[in-house]
C-alpha atoms as a PDB file:
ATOM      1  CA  UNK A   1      81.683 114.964 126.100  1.00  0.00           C
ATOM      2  CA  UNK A   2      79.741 114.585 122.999  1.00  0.00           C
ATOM      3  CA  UNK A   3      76.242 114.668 122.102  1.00  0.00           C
ATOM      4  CA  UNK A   4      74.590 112.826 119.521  1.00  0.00           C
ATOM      5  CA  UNK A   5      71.937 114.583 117.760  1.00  0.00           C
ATOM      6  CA  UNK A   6      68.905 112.113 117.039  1.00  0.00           C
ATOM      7  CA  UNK A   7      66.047 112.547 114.720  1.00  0.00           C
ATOM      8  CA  UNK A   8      62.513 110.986 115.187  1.00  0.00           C
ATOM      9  CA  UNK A   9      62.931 107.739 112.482  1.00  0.00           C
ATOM     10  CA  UNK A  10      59.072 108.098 111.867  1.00  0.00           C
ATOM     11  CA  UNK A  11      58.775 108.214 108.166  1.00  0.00           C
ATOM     12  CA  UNK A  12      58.557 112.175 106.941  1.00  0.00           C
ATOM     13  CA  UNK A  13      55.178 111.587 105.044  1.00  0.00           C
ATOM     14  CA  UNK A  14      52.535 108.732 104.636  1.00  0.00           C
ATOM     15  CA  UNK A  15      50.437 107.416 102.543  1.00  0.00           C
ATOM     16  CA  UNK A  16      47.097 108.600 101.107  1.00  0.00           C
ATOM     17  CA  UNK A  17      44.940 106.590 103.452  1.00  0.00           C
ATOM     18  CA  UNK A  18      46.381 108.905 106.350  1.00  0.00           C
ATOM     19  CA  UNK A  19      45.228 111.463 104.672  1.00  0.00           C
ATOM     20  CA  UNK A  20      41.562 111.049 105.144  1.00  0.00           C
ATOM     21  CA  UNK A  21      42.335 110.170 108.796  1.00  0.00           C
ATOM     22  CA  UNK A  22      43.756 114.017 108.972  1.00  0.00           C
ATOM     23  CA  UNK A  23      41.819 115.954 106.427  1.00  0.00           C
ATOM     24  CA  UNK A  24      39.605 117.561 109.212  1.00  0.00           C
ATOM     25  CA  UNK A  25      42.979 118.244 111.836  1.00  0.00           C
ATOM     26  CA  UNK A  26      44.683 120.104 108.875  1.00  0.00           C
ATOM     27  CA  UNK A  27      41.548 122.104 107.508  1.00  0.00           C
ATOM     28  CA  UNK A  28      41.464 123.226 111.371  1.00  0.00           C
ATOM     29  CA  UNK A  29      44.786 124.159 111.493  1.00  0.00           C
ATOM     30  CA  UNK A  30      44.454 125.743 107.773  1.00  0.00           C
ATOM     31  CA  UNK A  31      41.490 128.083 109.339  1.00  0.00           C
ATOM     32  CA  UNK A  32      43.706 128.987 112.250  1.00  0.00           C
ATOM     33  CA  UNK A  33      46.641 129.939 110.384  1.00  0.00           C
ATOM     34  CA  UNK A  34      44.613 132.286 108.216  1.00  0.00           C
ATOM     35  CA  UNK A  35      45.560 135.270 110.311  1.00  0.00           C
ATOM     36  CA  UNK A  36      49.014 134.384 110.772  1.00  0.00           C
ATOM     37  CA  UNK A  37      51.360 135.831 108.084  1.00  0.00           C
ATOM     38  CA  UNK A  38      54.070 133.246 106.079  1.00  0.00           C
ATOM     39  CA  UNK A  39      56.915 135.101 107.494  1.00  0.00           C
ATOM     40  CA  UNK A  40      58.121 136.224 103.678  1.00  0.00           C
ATOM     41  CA  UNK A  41      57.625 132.104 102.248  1.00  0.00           C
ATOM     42  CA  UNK A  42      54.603 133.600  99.942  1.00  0.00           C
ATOM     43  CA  UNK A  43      56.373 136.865  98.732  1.00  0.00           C
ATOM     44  CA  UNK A  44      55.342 136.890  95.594  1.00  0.00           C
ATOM     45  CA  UNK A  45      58.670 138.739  94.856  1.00  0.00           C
ATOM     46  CA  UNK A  46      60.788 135.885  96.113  1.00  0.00           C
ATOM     47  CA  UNK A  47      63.383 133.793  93.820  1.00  0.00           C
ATOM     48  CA  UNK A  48      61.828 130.603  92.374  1.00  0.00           C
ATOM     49  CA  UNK A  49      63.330 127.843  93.337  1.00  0.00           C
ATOM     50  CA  UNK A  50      64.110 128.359  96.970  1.00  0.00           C
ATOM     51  CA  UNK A  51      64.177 126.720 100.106  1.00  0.00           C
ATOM     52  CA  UNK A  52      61.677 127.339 102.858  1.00  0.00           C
ATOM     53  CA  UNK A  53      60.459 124.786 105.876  1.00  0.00           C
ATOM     54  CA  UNK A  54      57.245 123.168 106.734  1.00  0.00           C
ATOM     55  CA  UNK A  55      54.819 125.460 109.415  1.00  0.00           C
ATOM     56  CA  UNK A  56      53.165 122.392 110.644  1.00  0.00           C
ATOM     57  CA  UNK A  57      53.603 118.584 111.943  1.00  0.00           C
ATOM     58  CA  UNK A  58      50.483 117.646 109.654  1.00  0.00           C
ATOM     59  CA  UNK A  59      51.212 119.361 105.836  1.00  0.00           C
ATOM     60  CA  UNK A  60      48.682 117.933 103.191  1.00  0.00           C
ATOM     61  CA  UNK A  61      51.096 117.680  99.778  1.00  0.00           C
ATOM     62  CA  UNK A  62      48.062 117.348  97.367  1.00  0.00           C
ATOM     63  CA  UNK A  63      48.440 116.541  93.412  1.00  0.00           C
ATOM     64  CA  UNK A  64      47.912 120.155  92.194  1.00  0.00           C
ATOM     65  CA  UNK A  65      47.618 123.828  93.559  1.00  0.00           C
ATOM     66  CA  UNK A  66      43.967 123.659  95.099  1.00  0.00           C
ATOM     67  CA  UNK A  67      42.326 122.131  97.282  1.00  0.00           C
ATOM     68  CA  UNK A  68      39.988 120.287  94.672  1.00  0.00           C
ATOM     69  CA  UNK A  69      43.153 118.187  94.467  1.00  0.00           C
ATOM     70  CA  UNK A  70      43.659 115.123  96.061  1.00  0.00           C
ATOM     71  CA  UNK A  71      46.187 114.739  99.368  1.00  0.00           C
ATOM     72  CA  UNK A  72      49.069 112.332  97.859  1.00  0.00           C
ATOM     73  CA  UNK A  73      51.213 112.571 101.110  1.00  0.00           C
ATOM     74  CA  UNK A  74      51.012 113.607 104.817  1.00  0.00           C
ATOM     75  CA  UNK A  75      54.543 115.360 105.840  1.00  0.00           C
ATOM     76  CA  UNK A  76      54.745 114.805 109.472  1.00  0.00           C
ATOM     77  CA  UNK A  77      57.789 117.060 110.788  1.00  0.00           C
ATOM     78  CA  UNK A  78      57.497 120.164 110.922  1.00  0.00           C
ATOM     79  CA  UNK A  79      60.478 122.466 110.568  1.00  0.00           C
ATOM     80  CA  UNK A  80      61.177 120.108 107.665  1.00  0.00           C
ATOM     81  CA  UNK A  81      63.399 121.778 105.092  1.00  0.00           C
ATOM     82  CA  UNK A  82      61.465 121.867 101.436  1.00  0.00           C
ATOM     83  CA  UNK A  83      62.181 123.745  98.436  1.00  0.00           C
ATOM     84  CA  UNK A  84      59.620 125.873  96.703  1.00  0.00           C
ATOM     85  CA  UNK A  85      60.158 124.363  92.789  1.00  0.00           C
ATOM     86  CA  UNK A  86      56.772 126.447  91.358  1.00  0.00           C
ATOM     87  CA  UNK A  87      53.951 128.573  92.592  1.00  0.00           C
ATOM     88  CA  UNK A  88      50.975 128.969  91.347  1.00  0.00           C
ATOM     89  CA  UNK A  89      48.523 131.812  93.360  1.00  0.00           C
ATOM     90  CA  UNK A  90      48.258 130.615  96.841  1.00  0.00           C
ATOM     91  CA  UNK A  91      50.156 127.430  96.117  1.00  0.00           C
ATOM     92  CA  UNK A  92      53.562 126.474  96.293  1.00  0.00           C
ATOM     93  CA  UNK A  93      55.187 122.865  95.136  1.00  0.00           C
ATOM     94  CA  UNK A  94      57.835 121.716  96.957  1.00  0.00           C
ATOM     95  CA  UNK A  95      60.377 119.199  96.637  1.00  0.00           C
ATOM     96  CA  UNK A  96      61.823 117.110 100.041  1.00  0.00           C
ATOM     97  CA  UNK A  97      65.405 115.787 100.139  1.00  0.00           C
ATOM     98  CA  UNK A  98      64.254 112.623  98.695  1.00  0.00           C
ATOM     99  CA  UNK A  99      62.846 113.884  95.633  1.00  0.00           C
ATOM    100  CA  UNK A 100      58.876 113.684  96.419  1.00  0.00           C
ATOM    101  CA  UNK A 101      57.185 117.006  95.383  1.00  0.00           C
ATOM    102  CA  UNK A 102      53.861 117.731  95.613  1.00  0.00           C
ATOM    103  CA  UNK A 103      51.359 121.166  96.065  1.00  0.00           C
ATOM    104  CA  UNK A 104      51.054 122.569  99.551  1.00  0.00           C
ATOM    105  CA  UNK A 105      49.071 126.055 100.530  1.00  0.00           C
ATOM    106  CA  UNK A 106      51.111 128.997 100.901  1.00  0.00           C
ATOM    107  CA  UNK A 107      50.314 129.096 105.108  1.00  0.00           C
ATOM    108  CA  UNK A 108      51.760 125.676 105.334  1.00  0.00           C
ATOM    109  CA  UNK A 109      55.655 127.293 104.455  1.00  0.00           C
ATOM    110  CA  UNK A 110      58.003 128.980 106.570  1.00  0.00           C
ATOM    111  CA  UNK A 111      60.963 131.640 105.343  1.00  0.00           C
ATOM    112  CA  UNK A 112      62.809 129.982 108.427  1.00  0.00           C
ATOM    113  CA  UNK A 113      65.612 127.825 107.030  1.00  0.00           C
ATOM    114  CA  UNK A 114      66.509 124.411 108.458  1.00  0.00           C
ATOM    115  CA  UNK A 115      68.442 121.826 106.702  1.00  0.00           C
ATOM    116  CA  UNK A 116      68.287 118.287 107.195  1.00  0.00           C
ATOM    117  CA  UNK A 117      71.748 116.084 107.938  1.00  0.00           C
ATOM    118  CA  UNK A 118      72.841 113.447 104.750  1.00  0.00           C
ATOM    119  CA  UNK A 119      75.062 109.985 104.957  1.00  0.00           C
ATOM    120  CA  UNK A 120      76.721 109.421 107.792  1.00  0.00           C
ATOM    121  CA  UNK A 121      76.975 110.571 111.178  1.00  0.00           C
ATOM    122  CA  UNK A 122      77.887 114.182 110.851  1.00  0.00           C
ATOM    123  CA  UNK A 123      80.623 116.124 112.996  1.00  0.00           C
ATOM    124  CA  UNK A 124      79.501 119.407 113.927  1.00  0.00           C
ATOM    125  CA  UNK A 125      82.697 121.549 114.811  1.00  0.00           C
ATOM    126  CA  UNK A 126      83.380 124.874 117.257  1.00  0.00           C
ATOM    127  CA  UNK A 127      84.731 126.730 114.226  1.00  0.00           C
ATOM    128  CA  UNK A 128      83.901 126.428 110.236  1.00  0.00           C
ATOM    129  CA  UNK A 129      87.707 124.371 109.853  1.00  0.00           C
ATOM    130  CA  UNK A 130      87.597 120.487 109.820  1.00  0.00           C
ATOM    131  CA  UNK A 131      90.273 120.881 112.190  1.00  0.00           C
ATOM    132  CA  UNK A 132      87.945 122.217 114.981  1.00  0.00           C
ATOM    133  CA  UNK A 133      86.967 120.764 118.130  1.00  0.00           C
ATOM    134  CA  UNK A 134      84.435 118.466 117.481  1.00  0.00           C
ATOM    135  CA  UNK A 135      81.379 119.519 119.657  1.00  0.00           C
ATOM    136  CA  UNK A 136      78.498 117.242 118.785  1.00  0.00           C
ATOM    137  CA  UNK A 137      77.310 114.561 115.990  1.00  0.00           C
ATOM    138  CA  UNK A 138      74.842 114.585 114.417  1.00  0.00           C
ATOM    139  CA  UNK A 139      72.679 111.227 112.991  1.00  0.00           C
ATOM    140  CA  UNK A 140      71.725 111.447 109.224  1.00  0.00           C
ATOM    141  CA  UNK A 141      67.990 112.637 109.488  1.00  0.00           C
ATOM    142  CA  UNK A 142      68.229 115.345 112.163  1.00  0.00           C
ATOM    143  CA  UNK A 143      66.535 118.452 111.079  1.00  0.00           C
ATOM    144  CA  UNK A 144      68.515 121.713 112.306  1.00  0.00           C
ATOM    145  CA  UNK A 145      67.919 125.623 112.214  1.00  0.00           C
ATOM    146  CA  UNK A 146      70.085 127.495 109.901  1.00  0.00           C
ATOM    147  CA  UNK A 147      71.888 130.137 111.149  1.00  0.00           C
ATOM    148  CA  UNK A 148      74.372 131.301 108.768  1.00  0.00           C
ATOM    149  CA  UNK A 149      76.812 129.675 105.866  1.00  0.00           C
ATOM    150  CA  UNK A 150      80.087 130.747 104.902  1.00  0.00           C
ATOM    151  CA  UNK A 151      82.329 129.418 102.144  1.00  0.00           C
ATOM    152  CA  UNK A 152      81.740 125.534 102.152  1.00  0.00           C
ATOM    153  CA  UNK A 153      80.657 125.380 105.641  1.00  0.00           C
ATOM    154  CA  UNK A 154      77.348 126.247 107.765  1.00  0.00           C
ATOM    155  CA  UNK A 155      76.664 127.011 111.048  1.00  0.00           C
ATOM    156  CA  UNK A 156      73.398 125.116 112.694  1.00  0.00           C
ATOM    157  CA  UNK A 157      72.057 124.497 116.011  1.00  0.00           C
ATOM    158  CA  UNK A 158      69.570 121.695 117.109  1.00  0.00           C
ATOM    159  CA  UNK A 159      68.560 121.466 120.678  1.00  0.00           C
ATOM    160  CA  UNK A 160      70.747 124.206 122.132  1.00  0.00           C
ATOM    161  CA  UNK A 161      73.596 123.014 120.320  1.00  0.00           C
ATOM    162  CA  UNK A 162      75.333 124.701 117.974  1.00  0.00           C
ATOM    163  CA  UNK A 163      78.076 123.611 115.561  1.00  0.00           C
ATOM    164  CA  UNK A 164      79.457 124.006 112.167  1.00  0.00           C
ATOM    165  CA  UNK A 165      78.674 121.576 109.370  1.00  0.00           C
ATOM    166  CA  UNK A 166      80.411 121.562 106.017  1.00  0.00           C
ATOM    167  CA  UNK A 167      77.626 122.382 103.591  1.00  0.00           C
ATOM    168  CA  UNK A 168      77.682 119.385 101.018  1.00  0.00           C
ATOM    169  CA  UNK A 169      77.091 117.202 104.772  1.00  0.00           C
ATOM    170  CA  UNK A 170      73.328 118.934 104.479  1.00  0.00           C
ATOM    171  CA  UNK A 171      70.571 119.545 102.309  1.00  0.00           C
ATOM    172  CA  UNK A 172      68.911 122.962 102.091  1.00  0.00           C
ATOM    173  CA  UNK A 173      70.988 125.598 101.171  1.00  0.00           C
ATOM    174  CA  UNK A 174      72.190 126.015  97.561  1.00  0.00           C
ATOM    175  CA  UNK A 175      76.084 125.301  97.043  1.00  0.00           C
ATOM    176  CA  UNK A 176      77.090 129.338  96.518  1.00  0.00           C
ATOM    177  CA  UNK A 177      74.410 130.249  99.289  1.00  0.00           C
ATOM    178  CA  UNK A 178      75.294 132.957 101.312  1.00  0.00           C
ATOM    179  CA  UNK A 179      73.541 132.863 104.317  1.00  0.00           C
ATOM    180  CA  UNK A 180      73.991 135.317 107.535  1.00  0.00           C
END
């Protein structure tokens, strides 16, 4: 039996007028997350680019790095996989799998990796061989956890099931990647 792996089909971010709507919600959560560490997504040591995923269900992507900046989009799933393009203090721009990039605060970033599932309906096999037994499919959209990549192919797992994907089926892990 086969499962099908479905991903919320509400749009990842929305438009500035949300943003108003939310600006007190995400200063809230902003506060909280002060005393929570980024988990290693604001080492300043850390390669630029690289990919990281959203903290939150409500990220502000503003204009520029500070807050004076306006909020251009809303992402609205967390666990979203973005990649950090530039930083800039406490500020990181990211870029989304559909090319929008924008300035989010350094709390708002993850060092957990997830990658998000491109084209078609995706086969996600028992072993890293496209011979495999297929154990799930997975819907173009659905955000999974990374857990490790080897040659072209990358192991994931999205509610409790875990598969192998071949890595150009995802985005959010570089092509030579080695992830364990």
């Amino acid at each position: 039996m086969f499962s099908l792996l479905r991903f919320r089909r509400a749009a990842a971010f929305e438009p500035h007028f949300a943003a108003v709507a939310r600006a007190a919600l995400a200063l809230l959560f902003l506060l909280a997350a002060a005393a929570i560490s980024p988990a290693g997504a604001a080492d300043k040591n850390l390669p630029v680019p690289r990919f990281v995923s959203l903290r939150s269900d409500q990220v502000n992507v503003r204009t520029g790095p500070g807050e004076r900046y306006p909020v251009d989009w809303i992402f609205t799933h967390k666990d979203m996989p973005v990649e950090i393009v530039a930083e800039f203090e406490n500020w990181r721009k990211i870029r989304d799998w559909q090319g929008t990039e924008g300035w989010v605060h350094q709390r708002m970033v993850t060092g957990r990796r997830s990658v998000i599932v491109e084209g078609a309906v995706r086969e996600l096999h028992s072993r890293p061989q496209s011979d495999a037994q297929i154990v799930a499919r997975a819907e173009p959209g659905v955000i999974a956890r990374l857990l490790e990549c080897q040659d072209g192919w990358c192991r994931v797992e999205k509610d409790g099931v875990t598969g192998w994907l071949a890595r150009d089926q995802v985005w959010g892990v570089y092509p030579n990647e080695t992830i364990q």
